[in-house]
Structure formats: C-alpha cells, structure tokens
C-alpha atoms as a PDB file:
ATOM      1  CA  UNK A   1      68.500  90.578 121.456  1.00  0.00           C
ATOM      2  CA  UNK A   2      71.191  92.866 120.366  1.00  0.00           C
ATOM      3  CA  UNK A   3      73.752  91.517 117.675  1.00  0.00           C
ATOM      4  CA  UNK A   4      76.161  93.696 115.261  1.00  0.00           C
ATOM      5  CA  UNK A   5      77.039  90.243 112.798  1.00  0.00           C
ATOM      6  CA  UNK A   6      80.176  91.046 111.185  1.00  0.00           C
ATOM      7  CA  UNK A   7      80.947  89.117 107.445  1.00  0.00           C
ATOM      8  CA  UNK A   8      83.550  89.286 104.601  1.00  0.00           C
ATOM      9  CA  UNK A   9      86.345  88.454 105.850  1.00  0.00           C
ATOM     10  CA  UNK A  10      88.960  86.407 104.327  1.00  0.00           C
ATOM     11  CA  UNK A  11      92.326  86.201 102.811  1.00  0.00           C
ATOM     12  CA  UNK A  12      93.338  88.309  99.863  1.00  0.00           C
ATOM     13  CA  UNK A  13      96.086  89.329  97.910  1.00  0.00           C
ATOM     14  CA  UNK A  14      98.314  92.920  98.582  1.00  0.00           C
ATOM     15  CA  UNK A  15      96.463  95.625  96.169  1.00  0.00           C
ATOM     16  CA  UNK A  16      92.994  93.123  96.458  1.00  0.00           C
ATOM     17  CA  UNK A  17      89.733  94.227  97.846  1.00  0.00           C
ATOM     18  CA  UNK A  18      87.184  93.154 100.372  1.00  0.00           C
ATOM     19  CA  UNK A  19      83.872  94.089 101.053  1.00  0.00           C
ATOM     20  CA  UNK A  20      83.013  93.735 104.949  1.00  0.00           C
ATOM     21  CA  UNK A  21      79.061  93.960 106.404  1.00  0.00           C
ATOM     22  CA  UNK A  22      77.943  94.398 109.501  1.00  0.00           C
ATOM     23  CA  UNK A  23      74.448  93.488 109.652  1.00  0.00           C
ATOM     24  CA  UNK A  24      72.537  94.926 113.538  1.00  0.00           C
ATOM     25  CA  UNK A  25      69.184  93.084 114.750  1.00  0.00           C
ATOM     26  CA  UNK A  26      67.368  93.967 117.600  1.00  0.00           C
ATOM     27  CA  UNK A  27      67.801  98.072 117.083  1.00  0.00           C
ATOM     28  CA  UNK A  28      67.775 100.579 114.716  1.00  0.00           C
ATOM     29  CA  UNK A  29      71.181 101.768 113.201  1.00  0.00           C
ATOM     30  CA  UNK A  30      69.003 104.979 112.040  1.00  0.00           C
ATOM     31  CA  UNK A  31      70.054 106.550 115.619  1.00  0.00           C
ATOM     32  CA  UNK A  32      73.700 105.706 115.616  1.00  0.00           C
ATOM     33  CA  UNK A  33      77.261 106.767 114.540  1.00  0.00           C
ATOM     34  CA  UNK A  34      78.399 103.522 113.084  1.00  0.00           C
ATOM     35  CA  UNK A  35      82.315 102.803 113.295  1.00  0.00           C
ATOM     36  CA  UNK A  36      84.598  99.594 112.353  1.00  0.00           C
ATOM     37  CA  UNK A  37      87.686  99.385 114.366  1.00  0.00           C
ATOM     38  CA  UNK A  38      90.694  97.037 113.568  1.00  0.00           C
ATOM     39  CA  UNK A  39      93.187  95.196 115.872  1.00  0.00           C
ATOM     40  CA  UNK A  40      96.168  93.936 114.681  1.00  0.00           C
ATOM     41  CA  UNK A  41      98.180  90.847 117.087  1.00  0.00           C
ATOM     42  CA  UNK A  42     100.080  92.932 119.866  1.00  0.00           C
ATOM     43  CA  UNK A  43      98.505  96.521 118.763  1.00  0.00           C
ATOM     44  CA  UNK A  44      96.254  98.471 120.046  1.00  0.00           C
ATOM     45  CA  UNK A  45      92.260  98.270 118.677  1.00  0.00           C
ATOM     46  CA  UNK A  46      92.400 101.226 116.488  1.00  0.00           C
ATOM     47  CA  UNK A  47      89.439 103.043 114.472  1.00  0.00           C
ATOM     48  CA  UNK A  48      89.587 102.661 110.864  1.00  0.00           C
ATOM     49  CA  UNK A  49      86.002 104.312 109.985  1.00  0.00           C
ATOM     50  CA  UNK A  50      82.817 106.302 111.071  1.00  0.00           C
ATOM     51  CA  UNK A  51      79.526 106.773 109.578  1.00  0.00           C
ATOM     52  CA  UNK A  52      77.257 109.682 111.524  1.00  0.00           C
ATOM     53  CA  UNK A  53      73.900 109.448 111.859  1.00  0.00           C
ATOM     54  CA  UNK A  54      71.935 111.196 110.554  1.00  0.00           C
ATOM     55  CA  UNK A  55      73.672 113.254 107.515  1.00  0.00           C
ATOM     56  CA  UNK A  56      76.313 110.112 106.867  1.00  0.00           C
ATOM     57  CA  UNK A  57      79.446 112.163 107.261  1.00  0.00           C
ATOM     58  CA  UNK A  58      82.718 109.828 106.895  1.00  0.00           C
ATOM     59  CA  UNK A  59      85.979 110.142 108.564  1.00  0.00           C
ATOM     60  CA  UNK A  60      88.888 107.546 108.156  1.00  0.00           C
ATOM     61  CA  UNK A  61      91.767 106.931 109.679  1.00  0.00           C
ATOM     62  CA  UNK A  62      94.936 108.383 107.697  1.00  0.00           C
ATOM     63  CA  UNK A  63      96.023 104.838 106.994  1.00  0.00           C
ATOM     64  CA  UNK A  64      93.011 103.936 104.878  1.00  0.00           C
ATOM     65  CA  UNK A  65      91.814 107.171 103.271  1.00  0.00           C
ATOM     66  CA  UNK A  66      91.770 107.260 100.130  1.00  0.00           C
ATOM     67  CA  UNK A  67      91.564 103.288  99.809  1.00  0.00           C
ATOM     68  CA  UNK A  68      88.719 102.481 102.455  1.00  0.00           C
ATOM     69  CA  UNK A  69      85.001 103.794 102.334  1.00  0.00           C
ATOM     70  CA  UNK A  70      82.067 102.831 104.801  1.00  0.00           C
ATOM     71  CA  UNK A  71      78.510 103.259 104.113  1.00  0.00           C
ATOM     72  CA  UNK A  72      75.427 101.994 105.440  1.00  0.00           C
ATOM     73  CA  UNK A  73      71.705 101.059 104.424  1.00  0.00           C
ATOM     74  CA  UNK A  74      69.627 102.250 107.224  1.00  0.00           C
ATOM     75  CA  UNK A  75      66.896 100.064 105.270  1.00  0.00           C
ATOM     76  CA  UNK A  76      68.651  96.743 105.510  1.00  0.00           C
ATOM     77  CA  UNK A  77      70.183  97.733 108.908  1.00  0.00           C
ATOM     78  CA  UNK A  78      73.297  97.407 107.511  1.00  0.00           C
ATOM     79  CA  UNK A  79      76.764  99.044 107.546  1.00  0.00           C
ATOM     80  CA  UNK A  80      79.640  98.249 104.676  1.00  0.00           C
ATOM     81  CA  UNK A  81      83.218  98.807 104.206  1.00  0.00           C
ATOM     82  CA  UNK A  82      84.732  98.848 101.096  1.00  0.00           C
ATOM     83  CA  UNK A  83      88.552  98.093 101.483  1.00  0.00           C
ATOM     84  CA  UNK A  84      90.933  98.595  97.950  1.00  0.00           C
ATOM     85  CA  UNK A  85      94.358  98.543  97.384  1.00  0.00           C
ATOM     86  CA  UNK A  86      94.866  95.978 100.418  1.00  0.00           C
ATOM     87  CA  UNK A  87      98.319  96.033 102.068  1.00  0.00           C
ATOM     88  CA  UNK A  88      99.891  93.970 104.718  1.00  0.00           C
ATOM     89  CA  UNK A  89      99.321  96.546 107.399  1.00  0.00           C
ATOM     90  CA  UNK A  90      95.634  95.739 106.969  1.00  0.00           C
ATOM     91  CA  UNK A  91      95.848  92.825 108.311  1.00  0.00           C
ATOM     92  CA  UNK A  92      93.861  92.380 111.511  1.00  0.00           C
ATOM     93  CA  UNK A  93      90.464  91.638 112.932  1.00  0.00           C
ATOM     94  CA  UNK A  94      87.633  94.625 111.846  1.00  0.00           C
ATOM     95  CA  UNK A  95      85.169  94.682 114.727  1.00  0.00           C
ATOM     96  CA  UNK A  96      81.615  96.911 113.694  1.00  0.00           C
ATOM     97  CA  UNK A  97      80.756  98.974 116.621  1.00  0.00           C
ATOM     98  CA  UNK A  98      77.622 101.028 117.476  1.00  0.00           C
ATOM     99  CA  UNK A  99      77.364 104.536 119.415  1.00  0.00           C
ATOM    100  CA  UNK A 100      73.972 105.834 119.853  1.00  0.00           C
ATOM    101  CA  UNK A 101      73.574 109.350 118.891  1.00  0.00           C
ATOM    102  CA  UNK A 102      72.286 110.694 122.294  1.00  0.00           C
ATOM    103  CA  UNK A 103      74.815 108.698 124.617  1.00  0.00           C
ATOM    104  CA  UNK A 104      74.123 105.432 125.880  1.00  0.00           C
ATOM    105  CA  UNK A 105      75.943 102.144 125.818  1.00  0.00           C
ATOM    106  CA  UNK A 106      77.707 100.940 122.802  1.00  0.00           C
ATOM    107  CA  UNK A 107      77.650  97.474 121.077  1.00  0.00           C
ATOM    108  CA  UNK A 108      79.905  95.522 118.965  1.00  0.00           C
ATOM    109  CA  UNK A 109      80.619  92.466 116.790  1.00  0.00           C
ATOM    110  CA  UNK A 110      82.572  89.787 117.289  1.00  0.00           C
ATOM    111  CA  UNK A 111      84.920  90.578 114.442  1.00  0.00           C
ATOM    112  CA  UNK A 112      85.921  89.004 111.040  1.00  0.00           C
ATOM    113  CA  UNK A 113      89.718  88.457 110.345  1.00  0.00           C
ATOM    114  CA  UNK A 114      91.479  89.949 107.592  1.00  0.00           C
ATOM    115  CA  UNK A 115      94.373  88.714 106.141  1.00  0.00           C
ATOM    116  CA  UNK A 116      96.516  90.652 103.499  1.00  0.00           C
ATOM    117  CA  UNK A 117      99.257  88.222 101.637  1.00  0.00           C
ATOM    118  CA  UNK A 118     100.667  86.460  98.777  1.00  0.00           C
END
C-alpha cells in the first residue's frame, strides 16, 4: 500500500523553525522527484520545494529561498524540509508529493498544518 506520511507540523512563533518529514512506504523514493506543496485557506496549492532524483538538485519557490531547504534520505525513505525564519505567509497546510522519474501517476500526503503566530 502506497502512503507519503507527512509529520512536524505545529504552531510556532514568526522568525521560528520547523522541521517537516515525509516518510513513503510501499515504493522507493530512489526513482522520484520529491516536492512539498503548500495551500493556504482560499489560495491556490502552490509548490514550495523539489528534490530530483537522482543528483538531488533543489529548486524553491521565491517565497522561501533562502529560508527553506528540502532534502531526503533515500535510505530511510524519507524526504525533509527545513523551514527558518517562519513568517505569517507560511502559514498553510504542506502536502509531500511524489513524481516518478519516468512518468507515471503521482502520490501525496494528507498534509500537516502549519501555523505561523504570536
């Protein structure tokens, strides 16, 4: 059974950090570009980071670089993302999503909320 298990959500302070996982099960991340996506209430879902496979080349959205950085552990199946320097405008749900590398049908989480105040 297929599962992307987003955790590390939570509430935290403007300027905190969070660390969100994403831990897959029933494939391999090894053969897919790995992604989180965000959705704020009445926005659009939009995509905060990728992680290629193989090679790990990043790109961010211009709204987190500089703050945000994903990684994975193809070991423990696993893909993070660092978040610093938290603002308000970070606030949303951060869904992990999975695009094999040779086409095919994608998968995601269920999403962990993030919430950015004082």
């Amino acid at each position: 059974q297929v599962q992307l298990v987003e955790s590390g959500g939570g509430l935290v302070q403007p300027g905190g950090s969070l660390r969100l996982s994403c831990a897959a099960s029933g494939f391999t991340i090894s053969t897919f570009a790995m992604s989180w996506y965000r959705q704020a209430p009445g926005k659009e879902r939009e995509l905060v980071a990728t992680i290629t496979s193989p090679g790990g080349i990043t790109n961010y959205a211009d709204s987190v670089k500089g703050r945000f950085t994903i990684s994975r552990d193809n070991v423990k199946n696993t893909v993070y993302l660092q978040m610093n320097s938290l603002k308000a405008e970070d606030m949303a749900v951060y869904y992990c999503n999975a695009a094999p590398v040779f086409g095919g049908l994608e998968f995601w989480g269920q999403g962990t909320q993030v919430t950015v105040s004082s």
